[in-house]
PDB file of N, CA and C in Angstrom:
ATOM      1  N   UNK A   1      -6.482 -21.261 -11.004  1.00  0.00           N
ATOM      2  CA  UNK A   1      -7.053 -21.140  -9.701  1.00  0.00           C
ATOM      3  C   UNK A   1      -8.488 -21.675  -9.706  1.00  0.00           C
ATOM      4  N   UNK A   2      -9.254 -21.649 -10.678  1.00  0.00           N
ATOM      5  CA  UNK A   2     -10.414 -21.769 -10.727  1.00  0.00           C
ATOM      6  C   UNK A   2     -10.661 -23.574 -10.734  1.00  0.00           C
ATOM      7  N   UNK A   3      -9.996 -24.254 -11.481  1.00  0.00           N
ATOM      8  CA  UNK A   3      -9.936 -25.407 -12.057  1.00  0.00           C
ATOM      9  C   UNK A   3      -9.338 -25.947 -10.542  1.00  0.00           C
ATOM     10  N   UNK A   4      -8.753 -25.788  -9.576  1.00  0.00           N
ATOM     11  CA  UNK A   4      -8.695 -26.519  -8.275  1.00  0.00           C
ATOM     12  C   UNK A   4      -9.332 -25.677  -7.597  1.00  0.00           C
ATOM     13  N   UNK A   5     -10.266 -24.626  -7.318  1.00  0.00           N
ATOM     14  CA  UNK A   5     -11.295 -24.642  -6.828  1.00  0.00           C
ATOM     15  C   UNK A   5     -12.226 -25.507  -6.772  1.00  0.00           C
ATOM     16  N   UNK A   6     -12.765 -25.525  -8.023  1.00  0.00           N
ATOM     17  CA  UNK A   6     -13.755 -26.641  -8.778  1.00  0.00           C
ATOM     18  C   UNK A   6     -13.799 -27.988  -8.238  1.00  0.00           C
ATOM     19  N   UNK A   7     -12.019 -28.317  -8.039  1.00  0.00           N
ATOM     20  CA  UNK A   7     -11.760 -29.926  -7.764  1.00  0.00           C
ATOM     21  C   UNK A   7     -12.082 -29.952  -6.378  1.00  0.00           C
ATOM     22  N   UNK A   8     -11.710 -28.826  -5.843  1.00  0.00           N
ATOM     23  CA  UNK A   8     -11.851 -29.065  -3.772  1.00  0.00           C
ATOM     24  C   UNK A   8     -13.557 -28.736  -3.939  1.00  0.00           C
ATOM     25  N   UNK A   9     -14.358 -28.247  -5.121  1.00  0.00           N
ATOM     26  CA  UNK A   9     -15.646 -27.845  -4.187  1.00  0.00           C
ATOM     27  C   UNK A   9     -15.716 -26.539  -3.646  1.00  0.00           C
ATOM     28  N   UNK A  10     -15.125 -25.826  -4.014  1.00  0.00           N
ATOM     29  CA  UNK A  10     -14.909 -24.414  -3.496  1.00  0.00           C
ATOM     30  C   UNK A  10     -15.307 -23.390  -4.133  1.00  0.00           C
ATOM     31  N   UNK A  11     -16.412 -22.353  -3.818  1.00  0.00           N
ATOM     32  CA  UNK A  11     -16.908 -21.612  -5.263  1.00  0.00           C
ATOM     33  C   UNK A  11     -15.917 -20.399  -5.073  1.00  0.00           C
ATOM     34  N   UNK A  12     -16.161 -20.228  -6.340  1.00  0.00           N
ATOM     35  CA  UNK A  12     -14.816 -18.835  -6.794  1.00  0.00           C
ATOM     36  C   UNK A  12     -14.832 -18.285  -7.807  1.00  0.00           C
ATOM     37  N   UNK A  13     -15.116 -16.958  -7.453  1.00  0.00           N
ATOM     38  CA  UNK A  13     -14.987 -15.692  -8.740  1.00  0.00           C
ATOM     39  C   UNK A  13     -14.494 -14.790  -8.465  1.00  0.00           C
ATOM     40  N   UNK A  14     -14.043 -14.408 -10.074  1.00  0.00           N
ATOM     41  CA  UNK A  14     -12.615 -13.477 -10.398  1.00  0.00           C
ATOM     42  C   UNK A  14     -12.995 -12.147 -10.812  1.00  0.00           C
ATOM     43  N   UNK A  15     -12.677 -11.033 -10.686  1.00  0.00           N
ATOM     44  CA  UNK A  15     -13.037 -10.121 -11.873  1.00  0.00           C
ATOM     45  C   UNK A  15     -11.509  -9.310 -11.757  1.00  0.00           C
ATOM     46  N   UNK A  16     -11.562  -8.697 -13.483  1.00  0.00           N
ATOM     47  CA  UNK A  16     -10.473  -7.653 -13.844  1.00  0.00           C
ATOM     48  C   UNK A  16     -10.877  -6.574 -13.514  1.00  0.00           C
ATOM     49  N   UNK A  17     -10.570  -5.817 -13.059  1.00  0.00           N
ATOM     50  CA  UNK A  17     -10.795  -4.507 -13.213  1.00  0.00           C
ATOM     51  C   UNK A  17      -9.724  -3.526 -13.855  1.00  0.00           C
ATOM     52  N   UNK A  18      -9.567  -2.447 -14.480  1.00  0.00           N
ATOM     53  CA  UNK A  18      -8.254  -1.947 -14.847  1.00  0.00           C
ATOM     54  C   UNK A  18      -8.133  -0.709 -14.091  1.00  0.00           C
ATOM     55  N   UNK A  19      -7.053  -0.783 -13.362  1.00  0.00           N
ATOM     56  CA  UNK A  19      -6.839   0.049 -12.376  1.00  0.00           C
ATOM     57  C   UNK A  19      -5.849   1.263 -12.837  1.00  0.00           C
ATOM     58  N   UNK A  20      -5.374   1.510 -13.808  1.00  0.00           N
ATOM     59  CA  UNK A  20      -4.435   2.793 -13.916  1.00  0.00           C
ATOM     60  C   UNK A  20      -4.574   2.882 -16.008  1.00  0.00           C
ATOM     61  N   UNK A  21      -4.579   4.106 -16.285  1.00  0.00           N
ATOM     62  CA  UNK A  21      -4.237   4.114 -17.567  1.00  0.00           C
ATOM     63  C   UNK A  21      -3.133   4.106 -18.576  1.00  0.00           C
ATOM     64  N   UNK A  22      -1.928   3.854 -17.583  1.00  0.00           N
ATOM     65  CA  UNK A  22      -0.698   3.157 -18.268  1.00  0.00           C
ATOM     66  C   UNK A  22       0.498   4.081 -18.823  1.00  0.00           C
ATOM     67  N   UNK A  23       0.052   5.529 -18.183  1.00  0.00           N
ATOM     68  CA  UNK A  23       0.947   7.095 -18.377  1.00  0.00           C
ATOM     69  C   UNK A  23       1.306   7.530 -17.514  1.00  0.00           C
ATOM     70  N   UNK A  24       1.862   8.855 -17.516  1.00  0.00           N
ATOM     71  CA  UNK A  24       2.668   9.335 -16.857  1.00  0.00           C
ATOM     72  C   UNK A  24       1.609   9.516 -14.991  1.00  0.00           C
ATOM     73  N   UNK A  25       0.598   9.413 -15.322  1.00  0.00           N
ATOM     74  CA  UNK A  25      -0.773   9.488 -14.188  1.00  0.00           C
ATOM     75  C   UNK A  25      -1.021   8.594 -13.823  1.00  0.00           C
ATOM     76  N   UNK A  26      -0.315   6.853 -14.174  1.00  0.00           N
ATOM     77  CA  UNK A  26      -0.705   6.128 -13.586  1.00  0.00           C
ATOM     78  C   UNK A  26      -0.687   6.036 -11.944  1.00  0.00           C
ATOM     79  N   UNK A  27       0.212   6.336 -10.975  1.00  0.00           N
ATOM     80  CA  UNK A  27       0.212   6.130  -9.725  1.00  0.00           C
ATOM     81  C   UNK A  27      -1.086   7.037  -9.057  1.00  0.00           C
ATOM     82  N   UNK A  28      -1.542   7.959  -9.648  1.00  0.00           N
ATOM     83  CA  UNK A  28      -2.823   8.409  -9.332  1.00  0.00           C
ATOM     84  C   UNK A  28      -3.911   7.830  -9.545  1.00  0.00           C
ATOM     85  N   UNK A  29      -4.016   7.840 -11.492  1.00  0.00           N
ATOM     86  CA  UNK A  29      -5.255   6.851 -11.868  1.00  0.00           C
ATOM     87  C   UNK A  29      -5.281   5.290 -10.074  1.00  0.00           C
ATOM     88  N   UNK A  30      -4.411   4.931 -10.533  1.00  0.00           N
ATOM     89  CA  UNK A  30      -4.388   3.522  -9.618  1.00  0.00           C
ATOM     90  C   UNK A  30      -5.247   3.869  -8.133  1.00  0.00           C
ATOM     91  N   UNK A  31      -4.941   4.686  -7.321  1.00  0.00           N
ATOM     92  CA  UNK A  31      -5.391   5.114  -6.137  1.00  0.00           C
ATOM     93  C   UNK A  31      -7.138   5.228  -6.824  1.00  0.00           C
ATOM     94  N   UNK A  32      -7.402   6.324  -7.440  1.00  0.00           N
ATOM     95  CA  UNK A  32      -8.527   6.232  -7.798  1.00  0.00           C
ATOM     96  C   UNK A  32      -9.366   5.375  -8.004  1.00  0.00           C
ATOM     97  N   UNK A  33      -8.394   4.425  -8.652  1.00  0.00           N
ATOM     98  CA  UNK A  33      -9.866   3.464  -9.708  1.00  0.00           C
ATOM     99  C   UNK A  33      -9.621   2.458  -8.558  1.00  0.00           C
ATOM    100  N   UNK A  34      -8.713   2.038  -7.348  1.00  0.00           N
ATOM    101  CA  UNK A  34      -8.384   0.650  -6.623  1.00  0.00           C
ATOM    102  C   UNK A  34      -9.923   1.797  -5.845  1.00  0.00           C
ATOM    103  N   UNK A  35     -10.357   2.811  -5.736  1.00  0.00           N
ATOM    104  CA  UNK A  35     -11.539   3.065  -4.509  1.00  0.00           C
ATOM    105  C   UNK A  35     -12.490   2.769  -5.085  1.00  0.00           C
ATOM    106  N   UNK A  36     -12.520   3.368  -6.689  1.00  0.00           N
ATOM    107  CA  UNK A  36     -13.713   2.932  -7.467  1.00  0.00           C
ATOM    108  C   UNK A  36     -14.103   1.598  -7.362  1.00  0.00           C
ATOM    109  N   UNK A  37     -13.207   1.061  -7.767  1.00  0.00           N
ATOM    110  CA  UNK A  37     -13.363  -0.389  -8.108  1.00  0.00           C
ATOM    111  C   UNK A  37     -13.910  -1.281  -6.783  1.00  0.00           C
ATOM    112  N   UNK A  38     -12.963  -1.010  -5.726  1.00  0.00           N
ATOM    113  CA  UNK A  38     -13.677  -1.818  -4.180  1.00  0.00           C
ATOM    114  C   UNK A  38     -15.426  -1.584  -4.223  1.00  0.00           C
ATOM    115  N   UNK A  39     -15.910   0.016  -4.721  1.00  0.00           N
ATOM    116  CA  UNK A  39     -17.232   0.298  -4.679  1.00  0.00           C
ATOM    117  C   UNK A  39     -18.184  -0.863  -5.285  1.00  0.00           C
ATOM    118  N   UNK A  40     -17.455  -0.188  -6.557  1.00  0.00           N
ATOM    119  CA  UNK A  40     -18.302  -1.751  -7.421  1.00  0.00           C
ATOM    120  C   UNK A  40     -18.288  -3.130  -7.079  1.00  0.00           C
ATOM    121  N   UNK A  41     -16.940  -3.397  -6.894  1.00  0.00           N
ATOM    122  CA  UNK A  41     -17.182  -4.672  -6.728  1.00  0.00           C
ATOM    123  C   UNK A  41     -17.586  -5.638  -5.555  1.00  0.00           C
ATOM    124  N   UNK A  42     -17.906  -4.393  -4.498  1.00  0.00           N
ATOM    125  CA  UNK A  42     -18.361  -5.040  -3.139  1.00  0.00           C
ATOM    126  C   UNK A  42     -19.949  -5.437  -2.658  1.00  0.00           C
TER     127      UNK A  42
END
């Protein structure tokens, strides 16, 4: 995605964030960290 950004001229950035811890709590973790995460990354 980045590499035909680049070509059209288009600026663009990515970030990971990890949104759930991968257990039996993930569908919670996820809700949580997708609010956390909008915080930060906005």
């Amino acid at each position: 995605m980045d590499k035909v950004c680049h070509q059209k001229g288009i600026e663009f950035h990515c970030f990971k964030f990890i949104s759930d811890n991968a257990n039996d709590a993930a569908a919670e973790n996820w809700i949580q960290q997708m609010v956390l995460g909008a915080r930060l990354l906005s």
